[in-house]
PDB file of N, CA and C in Angstrom:
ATOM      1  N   UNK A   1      94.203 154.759  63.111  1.00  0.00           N
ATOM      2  CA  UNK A   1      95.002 153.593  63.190  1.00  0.00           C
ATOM      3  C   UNK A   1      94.798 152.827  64.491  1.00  0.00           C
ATOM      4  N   UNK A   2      94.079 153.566  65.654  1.00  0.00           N
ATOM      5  CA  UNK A   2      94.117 152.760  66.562  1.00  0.00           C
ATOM      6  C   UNK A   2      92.722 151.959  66.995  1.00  0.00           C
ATOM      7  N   UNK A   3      92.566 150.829  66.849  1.00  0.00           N
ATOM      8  CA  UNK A   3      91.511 150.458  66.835  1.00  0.00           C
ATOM      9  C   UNK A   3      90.527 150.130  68.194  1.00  0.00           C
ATOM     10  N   UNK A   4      89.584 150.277  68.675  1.00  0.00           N
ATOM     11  CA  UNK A   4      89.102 149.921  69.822  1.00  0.00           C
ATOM     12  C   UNK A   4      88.223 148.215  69.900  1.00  0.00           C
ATOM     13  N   UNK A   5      89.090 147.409  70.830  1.00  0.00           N
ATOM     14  CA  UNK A   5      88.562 146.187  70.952  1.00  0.00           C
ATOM     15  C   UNK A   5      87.831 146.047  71.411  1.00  0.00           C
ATOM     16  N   UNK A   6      86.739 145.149  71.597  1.00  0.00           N
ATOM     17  CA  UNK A   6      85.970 145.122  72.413  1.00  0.00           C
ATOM     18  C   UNK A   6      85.923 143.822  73.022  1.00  0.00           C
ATOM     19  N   UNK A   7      86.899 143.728  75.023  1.00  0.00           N
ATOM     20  CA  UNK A   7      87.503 142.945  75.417  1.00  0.00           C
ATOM     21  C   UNK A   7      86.166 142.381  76.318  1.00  0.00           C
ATOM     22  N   UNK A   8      85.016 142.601  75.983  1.00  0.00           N
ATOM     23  CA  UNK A   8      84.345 141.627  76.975  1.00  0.00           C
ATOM     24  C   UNK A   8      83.986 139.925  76.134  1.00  0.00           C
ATOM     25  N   UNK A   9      84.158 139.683  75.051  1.00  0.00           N
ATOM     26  CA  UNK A   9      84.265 138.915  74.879  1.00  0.00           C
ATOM     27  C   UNK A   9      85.794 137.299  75.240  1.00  0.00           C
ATOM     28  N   UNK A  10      86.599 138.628  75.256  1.00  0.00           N
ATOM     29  CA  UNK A  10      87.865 137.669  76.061  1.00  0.00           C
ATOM     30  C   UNK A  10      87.806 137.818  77.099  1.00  0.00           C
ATOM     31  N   UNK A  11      87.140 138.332  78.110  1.00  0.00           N
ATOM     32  CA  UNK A  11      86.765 138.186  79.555  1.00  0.00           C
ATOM     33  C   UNK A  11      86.277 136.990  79.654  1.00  0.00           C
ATOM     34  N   UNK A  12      85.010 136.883  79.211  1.00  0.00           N
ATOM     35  CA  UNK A  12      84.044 135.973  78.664  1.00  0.00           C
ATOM     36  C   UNK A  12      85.069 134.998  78.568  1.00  0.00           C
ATOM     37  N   UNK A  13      85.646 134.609  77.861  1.00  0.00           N
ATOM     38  CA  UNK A  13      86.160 133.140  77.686  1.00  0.00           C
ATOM     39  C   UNK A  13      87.353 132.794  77.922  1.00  0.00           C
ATOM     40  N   UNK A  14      88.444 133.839  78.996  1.00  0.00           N
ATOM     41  CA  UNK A  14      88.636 133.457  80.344  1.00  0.00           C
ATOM     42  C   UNK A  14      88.029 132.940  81.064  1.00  0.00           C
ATOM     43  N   UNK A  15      87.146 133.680  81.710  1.00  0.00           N
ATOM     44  CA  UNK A  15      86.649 132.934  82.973  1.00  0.00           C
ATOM     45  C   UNK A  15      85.792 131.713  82.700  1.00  0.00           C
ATOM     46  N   UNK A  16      85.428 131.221  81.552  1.00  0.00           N
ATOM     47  CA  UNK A  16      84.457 130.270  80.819  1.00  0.00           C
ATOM     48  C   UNK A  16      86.268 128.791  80.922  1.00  0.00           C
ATOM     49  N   UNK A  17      86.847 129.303  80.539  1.00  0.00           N
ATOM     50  CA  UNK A  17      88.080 128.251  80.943  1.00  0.00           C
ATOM     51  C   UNK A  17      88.391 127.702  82.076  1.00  0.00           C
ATOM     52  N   UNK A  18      88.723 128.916  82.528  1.00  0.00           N
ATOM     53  CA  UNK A  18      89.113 128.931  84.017  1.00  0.00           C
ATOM     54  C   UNK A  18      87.926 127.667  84.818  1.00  0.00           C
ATOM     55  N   UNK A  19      86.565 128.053  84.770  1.00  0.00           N
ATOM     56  CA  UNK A  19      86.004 127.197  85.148  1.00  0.00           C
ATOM     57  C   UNK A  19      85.628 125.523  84.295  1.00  0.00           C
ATOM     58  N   UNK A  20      85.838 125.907  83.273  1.00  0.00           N
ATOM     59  CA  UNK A  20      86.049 124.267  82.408  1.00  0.00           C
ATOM     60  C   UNK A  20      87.499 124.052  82.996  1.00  0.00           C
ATOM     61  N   UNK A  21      88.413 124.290  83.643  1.00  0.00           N
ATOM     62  CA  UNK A  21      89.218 123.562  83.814  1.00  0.00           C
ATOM     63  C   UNK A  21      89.470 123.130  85.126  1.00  0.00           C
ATOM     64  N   UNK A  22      88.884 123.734  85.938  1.00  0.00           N
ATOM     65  CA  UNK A  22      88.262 123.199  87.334  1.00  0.00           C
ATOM     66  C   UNK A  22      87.680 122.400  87.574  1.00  0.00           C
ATOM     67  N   UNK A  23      86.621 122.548  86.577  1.00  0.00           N
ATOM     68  CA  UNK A  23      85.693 121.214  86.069  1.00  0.00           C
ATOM     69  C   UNK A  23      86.251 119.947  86.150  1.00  0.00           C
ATOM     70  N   UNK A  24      87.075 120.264  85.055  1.00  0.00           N
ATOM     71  CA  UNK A  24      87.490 118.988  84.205  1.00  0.00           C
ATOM     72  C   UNK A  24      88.782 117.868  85.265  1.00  0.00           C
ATOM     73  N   UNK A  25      89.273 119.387  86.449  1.00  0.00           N
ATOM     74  CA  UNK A  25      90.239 118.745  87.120  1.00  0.00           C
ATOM     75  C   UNK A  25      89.464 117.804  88.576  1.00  0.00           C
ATOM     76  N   UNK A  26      88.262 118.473  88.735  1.00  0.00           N
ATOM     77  CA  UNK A  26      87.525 117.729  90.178  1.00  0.00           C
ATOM     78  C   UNK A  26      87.011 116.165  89.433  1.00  0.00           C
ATOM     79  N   UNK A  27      86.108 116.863  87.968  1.00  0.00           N
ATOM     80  CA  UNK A  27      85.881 115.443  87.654  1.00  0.00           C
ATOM     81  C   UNK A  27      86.305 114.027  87.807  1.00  0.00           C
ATOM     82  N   UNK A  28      87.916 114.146  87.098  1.00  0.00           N
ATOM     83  CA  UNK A  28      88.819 113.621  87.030  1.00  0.00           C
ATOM     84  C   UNK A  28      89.289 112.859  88.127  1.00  0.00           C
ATOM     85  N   UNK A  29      89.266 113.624  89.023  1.00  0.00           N
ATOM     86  CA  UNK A  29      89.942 113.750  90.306  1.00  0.00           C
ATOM     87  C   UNK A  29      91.334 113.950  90.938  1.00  0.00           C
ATOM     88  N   UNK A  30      91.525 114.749  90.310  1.00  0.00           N
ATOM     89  CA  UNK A  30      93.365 115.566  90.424  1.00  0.00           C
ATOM     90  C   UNK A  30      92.762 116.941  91.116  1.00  0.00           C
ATOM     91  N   UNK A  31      91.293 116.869  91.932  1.00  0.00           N
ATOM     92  CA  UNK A  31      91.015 118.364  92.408  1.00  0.00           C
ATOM     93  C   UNK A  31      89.838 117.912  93.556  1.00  0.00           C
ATOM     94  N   UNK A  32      90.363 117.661  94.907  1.00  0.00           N
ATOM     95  CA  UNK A  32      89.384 117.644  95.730  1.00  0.00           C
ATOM     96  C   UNK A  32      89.019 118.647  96.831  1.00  0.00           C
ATOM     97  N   UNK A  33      87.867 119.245  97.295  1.00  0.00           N
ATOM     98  CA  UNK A  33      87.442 119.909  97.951  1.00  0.00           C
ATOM     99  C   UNK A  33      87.659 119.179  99.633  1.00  0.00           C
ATOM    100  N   UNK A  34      88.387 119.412 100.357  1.00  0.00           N
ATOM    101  CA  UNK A  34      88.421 118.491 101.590  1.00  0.00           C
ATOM    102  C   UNK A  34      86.879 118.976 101.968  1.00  0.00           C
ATOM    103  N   UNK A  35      85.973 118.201 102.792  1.00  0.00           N
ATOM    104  CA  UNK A  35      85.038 118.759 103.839  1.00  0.00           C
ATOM    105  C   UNK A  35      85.265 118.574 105.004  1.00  0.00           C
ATOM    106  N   UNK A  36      85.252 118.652 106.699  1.00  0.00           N
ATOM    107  CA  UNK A  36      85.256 118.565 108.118  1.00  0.00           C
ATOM    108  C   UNK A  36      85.497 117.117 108.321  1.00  0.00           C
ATOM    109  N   UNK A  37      84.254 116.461 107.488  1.00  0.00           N
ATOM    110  CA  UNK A  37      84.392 114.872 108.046  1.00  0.00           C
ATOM    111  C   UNK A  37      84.955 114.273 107.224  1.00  0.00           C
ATOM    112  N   UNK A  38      86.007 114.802 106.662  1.00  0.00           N
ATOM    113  CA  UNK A  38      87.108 114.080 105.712  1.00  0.00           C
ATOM    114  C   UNK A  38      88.158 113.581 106.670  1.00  0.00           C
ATOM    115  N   UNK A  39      88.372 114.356 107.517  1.00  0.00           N
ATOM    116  CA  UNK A  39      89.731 114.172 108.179  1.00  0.00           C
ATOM    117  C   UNK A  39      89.032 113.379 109.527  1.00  0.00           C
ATOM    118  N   UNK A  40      90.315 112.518 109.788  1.00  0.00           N
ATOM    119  CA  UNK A  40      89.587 111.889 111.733  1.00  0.00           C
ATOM    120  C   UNK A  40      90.858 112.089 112.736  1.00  0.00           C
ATOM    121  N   UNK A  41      90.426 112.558 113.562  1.00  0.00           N
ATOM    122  CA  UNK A  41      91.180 113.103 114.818  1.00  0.00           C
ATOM    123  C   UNK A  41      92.313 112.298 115.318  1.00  0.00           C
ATOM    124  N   UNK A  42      93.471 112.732 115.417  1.00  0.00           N
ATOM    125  CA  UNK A  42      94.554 111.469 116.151  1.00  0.00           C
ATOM    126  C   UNK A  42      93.953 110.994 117.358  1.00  0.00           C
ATOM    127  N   UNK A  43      92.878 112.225 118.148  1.00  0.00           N
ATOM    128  CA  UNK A  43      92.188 110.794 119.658  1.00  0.00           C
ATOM    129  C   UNK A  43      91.993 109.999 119.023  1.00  0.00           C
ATOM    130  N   UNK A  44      91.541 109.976 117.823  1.00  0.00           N
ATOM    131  CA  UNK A  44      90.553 108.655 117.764  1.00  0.00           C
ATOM    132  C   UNK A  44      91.365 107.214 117.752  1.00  0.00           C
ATOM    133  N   UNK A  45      92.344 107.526 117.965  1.00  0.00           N
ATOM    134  CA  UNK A  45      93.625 106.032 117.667  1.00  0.00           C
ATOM    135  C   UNK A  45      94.501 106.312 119.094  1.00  0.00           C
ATOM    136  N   UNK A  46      94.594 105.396 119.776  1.00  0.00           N
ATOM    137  CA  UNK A  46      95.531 105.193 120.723  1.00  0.00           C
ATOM    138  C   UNK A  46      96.636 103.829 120.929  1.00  0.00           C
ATOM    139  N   UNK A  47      97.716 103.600 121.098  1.00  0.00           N
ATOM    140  CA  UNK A  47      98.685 103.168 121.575  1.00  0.00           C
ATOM    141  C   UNK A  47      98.277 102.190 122.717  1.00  0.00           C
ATOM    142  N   UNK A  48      98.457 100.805 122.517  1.00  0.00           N
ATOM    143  CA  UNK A  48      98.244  99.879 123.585  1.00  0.00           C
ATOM    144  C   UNK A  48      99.475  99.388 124.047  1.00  0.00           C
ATOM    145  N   UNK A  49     100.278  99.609 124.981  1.00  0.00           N
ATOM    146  CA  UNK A  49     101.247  99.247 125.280  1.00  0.00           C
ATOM    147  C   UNK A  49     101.527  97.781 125.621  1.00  0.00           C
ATOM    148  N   UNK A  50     102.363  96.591 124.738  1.00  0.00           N
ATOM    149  CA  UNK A  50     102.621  95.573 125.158  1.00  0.00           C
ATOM    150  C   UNK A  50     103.657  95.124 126.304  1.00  0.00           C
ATOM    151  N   UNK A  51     102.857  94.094 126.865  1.00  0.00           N
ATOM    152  CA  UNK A  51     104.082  93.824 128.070  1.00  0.00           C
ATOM    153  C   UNK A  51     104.389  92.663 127.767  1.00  0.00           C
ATOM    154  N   UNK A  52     105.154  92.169 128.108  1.00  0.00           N
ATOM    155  CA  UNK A  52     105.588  90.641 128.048  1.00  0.00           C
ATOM    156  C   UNK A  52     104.807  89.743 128.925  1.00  0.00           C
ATOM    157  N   UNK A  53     104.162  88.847 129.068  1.00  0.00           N
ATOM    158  CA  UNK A  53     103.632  88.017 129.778  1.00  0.00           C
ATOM    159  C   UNK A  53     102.186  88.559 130.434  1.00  0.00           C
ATOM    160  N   UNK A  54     102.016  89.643 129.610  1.00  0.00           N
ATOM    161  CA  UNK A  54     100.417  90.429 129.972  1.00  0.00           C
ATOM    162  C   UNK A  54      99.451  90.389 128.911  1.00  0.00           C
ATOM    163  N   UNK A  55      98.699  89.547 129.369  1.00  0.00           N
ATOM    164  CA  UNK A  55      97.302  89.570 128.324  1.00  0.00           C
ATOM    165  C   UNK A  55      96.753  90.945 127.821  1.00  0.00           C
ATOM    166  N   UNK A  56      96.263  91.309 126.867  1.00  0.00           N
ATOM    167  CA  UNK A  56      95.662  92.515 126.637  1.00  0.00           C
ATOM    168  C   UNK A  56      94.480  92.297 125.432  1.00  0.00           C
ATOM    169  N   UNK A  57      93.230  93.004 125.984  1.00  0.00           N
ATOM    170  CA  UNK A  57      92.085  92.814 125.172  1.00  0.00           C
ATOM    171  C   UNK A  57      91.973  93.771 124.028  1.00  0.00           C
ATOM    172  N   UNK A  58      91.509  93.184 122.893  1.00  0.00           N
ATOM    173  CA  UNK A  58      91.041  93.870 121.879  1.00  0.00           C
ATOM    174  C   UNK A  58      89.777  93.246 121.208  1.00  0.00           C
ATOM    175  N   UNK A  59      89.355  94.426 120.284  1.00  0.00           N
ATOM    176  CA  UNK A  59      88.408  93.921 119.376  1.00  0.00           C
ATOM    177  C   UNK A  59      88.321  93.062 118.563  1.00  0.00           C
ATOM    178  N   UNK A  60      87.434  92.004 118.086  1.00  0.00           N
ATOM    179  CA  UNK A  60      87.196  91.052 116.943  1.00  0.00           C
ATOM    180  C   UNK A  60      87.282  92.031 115.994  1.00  0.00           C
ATOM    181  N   UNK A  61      86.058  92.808 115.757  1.00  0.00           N
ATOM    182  CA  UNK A  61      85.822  93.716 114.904  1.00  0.00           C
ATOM    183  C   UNK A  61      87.173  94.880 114.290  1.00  0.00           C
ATOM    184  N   UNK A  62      87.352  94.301 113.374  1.00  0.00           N
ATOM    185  CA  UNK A  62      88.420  95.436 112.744  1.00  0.00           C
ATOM    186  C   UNK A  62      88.043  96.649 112.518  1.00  0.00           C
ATOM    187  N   UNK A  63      89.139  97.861 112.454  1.00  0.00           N
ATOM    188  CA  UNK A  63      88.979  99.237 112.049  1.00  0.00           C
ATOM    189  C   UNK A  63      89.027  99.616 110.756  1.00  0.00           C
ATOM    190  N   UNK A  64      87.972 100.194 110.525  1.00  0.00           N
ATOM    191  CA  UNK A  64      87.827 100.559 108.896  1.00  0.00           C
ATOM    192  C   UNK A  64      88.845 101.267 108.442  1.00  0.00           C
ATOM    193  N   UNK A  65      89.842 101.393 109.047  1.00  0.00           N
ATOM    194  CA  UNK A  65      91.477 102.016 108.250  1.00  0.00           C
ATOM    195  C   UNK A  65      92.517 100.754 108.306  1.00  0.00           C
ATOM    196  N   UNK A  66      93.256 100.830 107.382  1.00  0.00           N
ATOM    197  CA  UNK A  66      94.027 100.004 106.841  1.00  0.00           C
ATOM    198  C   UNK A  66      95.682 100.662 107.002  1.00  0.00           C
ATOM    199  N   UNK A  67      96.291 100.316 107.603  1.00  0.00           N
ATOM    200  CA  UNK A  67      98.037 101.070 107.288  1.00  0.00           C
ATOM    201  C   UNK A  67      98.694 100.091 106.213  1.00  0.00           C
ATOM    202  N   UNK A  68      99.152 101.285 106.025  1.00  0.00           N
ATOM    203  CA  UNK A  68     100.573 100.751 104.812  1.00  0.00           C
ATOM    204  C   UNK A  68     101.706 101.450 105.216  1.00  0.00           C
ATOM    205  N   UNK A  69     103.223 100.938 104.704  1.00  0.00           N
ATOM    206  CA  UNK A  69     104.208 101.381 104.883  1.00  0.00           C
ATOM    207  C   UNK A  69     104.833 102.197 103.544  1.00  0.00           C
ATOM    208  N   UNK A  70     104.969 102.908 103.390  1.00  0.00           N
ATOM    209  CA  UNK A  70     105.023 103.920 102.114  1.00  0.00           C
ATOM    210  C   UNK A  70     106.396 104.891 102.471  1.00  0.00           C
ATOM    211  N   UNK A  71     107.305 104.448 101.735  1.00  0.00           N
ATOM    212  CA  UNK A  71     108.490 105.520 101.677  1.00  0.00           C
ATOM    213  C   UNK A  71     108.895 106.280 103.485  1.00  0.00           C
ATOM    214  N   UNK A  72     108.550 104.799 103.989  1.00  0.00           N
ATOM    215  CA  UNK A  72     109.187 104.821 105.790  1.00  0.00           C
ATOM    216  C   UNK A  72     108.155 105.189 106.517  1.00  0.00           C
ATOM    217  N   UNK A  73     106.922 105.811 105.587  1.00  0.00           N
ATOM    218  CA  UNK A  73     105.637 106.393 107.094  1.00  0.00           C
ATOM    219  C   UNK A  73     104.886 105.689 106.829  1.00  0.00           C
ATOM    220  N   UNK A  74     104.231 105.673 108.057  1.00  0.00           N
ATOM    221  CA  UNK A  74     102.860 104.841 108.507  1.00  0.00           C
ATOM    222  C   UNK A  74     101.557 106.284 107.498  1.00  0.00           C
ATOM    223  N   UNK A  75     100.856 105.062 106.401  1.00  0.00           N
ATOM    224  CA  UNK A  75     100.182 105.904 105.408  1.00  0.00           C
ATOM    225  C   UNK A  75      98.598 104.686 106.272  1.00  0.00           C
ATOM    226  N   UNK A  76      97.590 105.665 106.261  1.00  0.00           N
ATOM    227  CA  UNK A  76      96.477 105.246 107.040  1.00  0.00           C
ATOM    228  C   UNK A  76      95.600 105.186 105.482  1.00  0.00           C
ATOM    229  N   UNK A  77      94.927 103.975 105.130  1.00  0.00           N
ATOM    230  CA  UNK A  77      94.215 104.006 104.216  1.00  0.00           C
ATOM    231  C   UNK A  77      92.496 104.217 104.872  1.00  0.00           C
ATOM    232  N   UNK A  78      91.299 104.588 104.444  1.00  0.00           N
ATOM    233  CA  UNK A  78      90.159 104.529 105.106  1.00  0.00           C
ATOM    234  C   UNK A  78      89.135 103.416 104.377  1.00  0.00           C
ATOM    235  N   UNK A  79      88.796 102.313 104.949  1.00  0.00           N
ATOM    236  CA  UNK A  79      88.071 101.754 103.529  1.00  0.00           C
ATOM    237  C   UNK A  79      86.311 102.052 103.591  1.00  0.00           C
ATOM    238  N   UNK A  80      86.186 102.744 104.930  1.00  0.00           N
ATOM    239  CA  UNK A  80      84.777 103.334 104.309  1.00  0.00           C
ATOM    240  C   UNK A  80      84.452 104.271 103.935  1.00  0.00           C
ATOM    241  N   UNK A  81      85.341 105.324 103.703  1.00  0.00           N
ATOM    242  CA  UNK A  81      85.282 106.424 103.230  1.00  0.00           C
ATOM    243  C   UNK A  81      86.443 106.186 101.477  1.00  0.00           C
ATOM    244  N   UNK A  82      85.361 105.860 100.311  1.00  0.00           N
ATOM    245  CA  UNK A  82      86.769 105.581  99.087  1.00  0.00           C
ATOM    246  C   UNK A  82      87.590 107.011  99.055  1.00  0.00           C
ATOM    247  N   UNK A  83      88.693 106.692  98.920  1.00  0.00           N
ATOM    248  CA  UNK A  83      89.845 108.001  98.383  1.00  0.00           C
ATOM    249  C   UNK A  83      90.355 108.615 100.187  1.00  0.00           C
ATOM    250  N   UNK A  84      89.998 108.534 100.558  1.00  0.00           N
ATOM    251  CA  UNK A  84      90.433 108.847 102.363  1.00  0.00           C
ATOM    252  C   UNK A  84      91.393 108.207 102.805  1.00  0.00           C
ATOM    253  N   UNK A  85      92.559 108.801 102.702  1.00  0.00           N
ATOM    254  CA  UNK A  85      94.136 108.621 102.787  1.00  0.00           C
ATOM    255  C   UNK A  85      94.931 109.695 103.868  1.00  0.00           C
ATOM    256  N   UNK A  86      95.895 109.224 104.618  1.00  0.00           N
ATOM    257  CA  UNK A  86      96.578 110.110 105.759  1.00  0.00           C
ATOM    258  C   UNK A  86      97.491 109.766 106.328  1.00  0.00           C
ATOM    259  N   UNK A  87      98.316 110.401 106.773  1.00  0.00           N
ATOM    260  CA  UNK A  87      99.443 109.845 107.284  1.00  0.00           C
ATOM    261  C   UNK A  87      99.355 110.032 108.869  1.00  0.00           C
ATOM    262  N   UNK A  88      99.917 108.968 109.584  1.00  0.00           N
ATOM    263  CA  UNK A  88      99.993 109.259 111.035  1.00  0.00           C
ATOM    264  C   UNK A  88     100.922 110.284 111.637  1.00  0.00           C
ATOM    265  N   UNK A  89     100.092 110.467 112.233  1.00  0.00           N
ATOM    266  CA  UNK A  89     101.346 111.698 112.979  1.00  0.00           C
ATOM    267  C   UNK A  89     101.227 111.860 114.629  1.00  0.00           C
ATOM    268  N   UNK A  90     101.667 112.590 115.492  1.00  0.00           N
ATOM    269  CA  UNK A  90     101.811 112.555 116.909  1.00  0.00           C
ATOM    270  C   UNK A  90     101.183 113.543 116.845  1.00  0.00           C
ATOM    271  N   UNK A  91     101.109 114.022 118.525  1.00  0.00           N
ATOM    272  CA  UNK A  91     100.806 115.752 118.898  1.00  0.00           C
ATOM    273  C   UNK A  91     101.927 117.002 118.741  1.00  0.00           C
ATOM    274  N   UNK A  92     102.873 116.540 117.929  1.00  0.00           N
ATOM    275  CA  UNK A  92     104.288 117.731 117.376  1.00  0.00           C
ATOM    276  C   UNK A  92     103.824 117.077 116.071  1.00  0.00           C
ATOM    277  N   UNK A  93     103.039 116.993 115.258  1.00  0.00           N
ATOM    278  CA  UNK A  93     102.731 117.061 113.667  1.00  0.00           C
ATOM    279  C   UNK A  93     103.987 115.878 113.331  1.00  0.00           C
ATOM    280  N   UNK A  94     104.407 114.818 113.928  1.00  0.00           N
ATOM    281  CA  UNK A  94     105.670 114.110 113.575  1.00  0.00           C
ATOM    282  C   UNK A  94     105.087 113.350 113.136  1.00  0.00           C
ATOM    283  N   UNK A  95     105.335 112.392 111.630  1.00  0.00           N
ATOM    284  CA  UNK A  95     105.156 111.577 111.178  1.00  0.00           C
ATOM    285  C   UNK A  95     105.505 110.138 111.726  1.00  0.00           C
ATOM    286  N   UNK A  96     104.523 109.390 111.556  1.00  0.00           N
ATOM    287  CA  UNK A  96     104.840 107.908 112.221  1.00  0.00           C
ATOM    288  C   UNK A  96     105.969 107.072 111.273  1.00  0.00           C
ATOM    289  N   UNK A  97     106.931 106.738 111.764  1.00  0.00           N
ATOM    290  CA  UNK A  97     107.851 106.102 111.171  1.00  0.00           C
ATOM    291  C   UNK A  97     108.095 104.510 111.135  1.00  0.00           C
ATOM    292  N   UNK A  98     107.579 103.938 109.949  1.00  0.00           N
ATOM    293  CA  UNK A  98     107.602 102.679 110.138  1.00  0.00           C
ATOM    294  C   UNK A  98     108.854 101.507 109.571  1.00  0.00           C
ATOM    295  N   UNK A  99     109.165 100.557 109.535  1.00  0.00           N
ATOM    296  CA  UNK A  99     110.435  99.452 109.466  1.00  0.00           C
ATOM    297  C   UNK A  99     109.989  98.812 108.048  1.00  0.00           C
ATOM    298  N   UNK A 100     109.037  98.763 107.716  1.00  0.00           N
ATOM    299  CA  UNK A 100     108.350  97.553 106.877  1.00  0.00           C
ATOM    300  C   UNK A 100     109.027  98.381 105.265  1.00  0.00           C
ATOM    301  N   UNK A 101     109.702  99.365 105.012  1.00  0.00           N
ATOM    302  CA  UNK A 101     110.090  99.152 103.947  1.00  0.00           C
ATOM    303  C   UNK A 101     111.067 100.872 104.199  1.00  0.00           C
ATOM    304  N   UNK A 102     112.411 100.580 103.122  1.00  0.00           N
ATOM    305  CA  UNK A 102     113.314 101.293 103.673  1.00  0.00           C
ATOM    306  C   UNK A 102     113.325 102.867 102.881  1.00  0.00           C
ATOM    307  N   UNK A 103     113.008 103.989 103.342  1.00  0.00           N
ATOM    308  CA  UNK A 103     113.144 105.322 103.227  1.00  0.00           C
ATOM    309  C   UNK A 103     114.348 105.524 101.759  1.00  0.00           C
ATOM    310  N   UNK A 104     113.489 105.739 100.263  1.00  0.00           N
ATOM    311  CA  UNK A 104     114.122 105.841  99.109  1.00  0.00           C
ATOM    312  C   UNK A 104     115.789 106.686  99.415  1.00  0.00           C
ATOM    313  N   UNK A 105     116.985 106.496  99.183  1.00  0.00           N
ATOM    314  CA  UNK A 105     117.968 107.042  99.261  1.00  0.00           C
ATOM    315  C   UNK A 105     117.843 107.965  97.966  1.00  0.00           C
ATOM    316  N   UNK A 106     119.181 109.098  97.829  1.00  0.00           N
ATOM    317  CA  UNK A 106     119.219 109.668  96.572  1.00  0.00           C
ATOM    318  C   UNK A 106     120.846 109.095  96.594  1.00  0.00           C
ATOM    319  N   UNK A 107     120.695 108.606  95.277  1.00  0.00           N
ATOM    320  CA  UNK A 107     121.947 107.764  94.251  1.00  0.00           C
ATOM    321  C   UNK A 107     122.870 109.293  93.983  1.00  0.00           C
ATOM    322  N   UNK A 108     124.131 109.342  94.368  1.00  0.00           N
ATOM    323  CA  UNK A 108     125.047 110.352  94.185  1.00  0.00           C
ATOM    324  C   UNK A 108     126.280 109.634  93.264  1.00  0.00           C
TER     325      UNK A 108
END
């Protein structure tokens, strides 16, 4: 009565899923692999302090990141890198907090 299965075929098509659905999720793109030069360093952005009645120089040339204001933080778009998205933050991991649109409440 007791029969012996023979489970290498459902091994087999586990792991045959498992990887079609990895697949199917990077394809898509609901599945990205970060690499090193995905991310860019907070040096790379610094703080120019305005004064009142003090000239201060900058570039013609714009920075290939773009900010947006997104649910109160400063969201860093990248436009030469497509899909390269980040949020600002300090040297305590604190998110940059911006005015340009007001932090969703929860309705009680």
């Amino acid at each position: 009565m007791s029969e012996e299965r023979n489970a290498v075929p459902l091994i087999i098509t586990g792991v045959c899923s498992i990887i079609g659905t990895v697949a199917a999720l990077w394809y898509y793109g609901y599945l990205h692999f970060a690499k090193p030069e995905d991310a860019l360093l907070l040096s790379d952005f610094t703080m120019l302090k305005t004064i009142p009645g003090e000239d201060y120089k900058i570039s013609l040339q714009p920075a290939n990141q773009v900010a947006q204001c997104v649910d109160g933080v400063l969201v860093l778009f990248d436009t030469a890198q497509k899909g390269l998205t980040g949020v600002l933050v300090n040297n305590k991991k604190q998110a940059v907090r911006c005015l340009g649109q007001e932090t969703p409440q929860e309705v009680q």
